[in-house]
Structure formats: C-alpha cells, structure tokens
Protein backbone atom coordinates (compact mmCIF):
# COMPACT_ATOMS: atom_id res chain seq x y z
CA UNK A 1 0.00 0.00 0.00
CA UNK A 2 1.55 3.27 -0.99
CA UNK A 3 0.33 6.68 0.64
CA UNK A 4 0.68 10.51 -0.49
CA UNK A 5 2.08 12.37 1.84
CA UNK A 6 0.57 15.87 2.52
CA UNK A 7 2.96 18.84 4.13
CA UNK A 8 1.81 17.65 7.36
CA UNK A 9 2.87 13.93 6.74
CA UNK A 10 6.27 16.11 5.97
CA UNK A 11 5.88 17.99 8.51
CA UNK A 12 5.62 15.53 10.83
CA UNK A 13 8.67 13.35 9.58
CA UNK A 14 10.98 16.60 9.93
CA UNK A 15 10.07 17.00 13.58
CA UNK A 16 10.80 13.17 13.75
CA UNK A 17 14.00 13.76 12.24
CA UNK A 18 15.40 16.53 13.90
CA UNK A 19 13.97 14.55 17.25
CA UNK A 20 13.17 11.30 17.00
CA UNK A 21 12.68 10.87 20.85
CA UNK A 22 9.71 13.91 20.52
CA UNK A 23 6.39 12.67 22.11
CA UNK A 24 3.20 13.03 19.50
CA UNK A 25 2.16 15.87 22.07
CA UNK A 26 5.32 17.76 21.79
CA UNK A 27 5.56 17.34 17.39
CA UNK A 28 1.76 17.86 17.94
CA UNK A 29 2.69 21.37 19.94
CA UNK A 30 5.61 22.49 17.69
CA UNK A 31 2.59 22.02 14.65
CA UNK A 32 -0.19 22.76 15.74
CA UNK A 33 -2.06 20.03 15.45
CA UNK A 34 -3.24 17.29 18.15
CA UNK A 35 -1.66 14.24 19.55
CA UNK A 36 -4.24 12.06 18.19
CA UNK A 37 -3.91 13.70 14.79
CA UNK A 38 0.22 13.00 15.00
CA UNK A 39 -0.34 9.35 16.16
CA UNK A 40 -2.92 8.83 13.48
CA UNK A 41 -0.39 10.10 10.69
CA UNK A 42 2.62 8.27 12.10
CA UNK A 43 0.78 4.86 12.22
CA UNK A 44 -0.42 5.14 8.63
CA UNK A 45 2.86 5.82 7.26
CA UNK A 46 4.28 2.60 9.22
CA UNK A 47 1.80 0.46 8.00
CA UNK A 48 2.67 1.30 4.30
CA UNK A 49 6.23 1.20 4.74
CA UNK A 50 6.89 4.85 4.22
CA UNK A 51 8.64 5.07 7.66
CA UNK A 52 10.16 3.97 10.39
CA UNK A 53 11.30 5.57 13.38
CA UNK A 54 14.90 3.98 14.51
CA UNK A 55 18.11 4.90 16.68
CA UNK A 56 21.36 5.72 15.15
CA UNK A 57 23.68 4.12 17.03
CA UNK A 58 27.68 5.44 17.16
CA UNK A 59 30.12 2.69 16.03
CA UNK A 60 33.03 4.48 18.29
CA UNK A 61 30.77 4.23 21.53
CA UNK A 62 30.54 0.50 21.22
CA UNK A 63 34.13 -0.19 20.55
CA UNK A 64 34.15 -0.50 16.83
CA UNK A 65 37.34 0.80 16.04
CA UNK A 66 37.86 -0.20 12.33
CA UNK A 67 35.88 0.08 9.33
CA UNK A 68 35.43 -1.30 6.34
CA UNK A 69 34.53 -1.11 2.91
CA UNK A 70 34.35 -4.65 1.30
CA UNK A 71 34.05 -5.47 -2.23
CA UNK A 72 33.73 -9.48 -3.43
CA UNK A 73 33.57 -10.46 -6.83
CA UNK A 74 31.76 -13.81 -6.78
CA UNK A 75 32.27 -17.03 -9.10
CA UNK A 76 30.12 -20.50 -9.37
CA UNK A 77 27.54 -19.01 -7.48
CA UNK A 78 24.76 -16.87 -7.50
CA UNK A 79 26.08 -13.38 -6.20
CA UNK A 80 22.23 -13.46 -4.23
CA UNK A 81 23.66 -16.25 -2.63
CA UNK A 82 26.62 -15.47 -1.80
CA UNK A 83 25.16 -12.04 -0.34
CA UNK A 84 22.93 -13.73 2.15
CA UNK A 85 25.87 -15.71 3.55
CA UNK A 86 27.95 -12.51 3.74
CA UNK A 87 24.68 -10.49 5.17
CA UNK A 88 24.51 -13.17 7.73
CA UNK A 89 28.09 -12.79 9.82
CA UNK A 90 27.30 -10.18 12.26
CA UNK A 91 30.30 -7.90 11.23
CA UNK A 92 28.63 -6.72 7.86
CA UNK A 93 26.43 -4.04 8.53
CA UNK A 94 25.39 -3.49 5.15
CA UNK A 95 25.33 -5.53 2.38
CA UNK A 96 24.68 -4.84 -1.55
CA UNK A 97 24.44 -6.46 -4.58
CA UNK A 98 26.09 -3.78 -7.02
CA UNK A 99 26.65 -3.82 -10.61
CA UNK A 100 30.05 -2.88 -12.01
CA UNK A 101 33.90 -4.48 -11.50
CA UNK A 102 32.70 -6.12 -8.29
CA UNK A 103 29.14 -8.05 -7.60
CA UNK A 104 28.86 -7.68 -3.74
CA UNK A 105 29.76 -4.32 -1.73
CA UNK A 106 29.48 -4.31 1.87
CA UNK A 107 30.20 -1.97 5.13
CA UNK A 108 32.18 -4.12 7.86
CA UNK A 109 32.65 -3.20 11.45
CA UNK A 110 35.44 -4.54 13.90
CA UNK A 111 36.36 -4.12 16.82
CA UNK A 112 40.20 -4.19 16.91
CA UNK A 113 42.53 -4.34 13.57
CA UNK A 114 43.35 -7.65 15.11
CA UNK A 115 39.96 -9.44 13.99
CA UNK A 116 40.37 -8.43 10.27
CA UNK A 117 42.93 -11.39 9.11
CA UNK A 118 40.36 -13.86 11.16
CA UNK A 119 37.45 -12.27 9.86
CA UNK A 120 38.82 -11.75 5.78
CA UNK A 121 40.41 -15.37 6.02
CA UNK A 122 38.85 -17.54 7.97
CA UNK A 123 34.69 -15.91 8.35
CA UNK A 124 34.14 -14.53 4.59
CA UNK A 125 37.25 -16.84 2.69
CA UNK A 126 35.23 -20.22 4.14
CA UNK A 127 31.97 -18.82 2.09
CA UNK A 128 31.83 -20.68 -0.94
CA UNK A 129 31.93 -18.85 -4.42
CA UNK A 130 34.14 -15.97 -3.58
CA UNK A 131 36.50 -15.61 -6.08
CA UNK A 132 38.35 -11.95 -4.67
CA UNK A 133 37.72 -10.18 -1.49
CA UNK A 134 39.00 -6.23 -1.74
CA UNK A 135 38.81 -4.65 1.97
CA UNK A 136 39.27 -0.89 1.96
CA UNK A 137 39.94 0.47 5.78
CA UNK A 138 37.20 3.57 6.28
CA UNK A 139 39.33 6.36 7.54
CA UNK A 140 36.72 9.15 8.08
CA UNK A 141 33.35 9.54 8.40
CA UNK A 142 32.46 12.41 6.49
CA UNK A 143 28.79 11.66 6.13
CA UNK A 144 26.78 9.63 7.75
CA UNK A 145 23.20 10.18 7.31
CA UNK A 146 19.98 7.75 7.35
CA UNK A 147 17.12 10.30 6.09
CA UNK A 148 18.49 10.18 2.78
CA UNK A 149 14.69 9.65 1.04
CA UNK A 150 13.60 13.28 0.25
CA UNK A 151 10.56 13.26 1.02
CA UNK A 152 8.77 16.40 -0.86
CA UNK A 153 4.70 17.43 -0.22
CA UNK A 154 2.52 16.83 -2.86
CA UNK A 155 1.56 20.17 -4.99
C-alpha cells in the first residue's frame, strides 16, 4: 500500500528527524495540530512502509574501532547467494548487490585491527563462491546520514 504524503505527513517526519525521541504531544505542539492527529499520521505511514522511526547508534561508543569497505567479486555461485551468507556474519552491517567491477559491496565493522585477518580469512574466505575479497579500511566519516529519502509534499 503506498500513501501521499501531505505537508503535514512532511511535517511531521521533519520533527521526527530533527527529534526522534519527541512525544506526539510535543511534534503535535511544535505544529499545531493534536496528539491524536500526529499518532494517526505516524501509524499510517508505518503500515505502508513509508517510515520507520529507529536509533542511530555510534560505532566508536561500542568499541568498533575499524571500518570497512568490502568489495567481493563472486564465481560459481549466484552473487544473491553469496550475499545472504555474507549479510549473515554479524560484522557486515550493510550488504549490496552492485553492478560494475565487483558483484557484492558491503560496510564491515570490527572491533580491533586484530579481527580483520580472522574475519577476511577464515569468516568470509570459508563462504563458498568468492573468487576476490578487496577490503578498503574507512578512515573518516564524512557523512553519515539515514534520512536520505527526500521526502517532498505533494503540490
């Protein structure tokens, strides 16, 4: 089920975004509307997958000192296949099937630069129909940014 979404629908989502902890009363306040009318909104764009309220979480504050950047080029498999198995190890973060030089790109976060030789060699190398593995160390963050869908009222 696909919505529209009005300027309050956007209205709403930039409150959200600027606060995702806000109560419906306070985004309700800050727009003039009421609570109900907020919670009303909110639910119907969750139930057609238009949003979703979640926390960003700092990779720093948990430890994760080192990341990665991790293309695979894949051979005598499906690359689908191969990117569940890789989406599975709870390292990878993100996983993609891309087109171009490689077939899989994926975002990798460790804890220590100890655990990448383990993790390259022994976690992804024992996943059948890998034929290269190209890790790239992340060096800076210089975006990092989740409400990337512009989401524009309808005229």
């Amino acid at each position: 089920m696909s919505i529209s979404f009005d300027a309050t629908d956007h209205a709403i989502v930039e409150q959200l975004r600027s606060n995702g902890r806000a109560t419906n009363q306070q985004i309700a306040e800050a727009l003039g509307l009421t609570a109900t009318t907020v919670s009303t909104r909110i639910r119907r764009m969750e139930d057609a997958n238009q949003l979703r309220v979640v926390a960003e979480s700092d990779f720093s504050a948990h430890g994760y000192d080192l990341l990665l950047r991790v293309t695979i080029e894949v051979e005598g498999r499906p690359a689908s296949d191969v990117a569940r198995a890789l989406a599975a190890l709870p390292e990878v973060f993100a996983a993609h099937l891309v087109t171009g030089s490689y077939d899989i790109d994926m975002l990798v976060a460790l804890h220590e630069v100890d655990e990448l030789g383990p993790f390259l060699l022994d976690r992804i190398g024992a996943i059948p129909g890998i034929r290269t593995i190209t890790p790239s160390t992340i060096v800076d963050i210089v975006k990092y940014q989740f409400d990337v869908v512009p989401i524009e009222p309808e005229a």
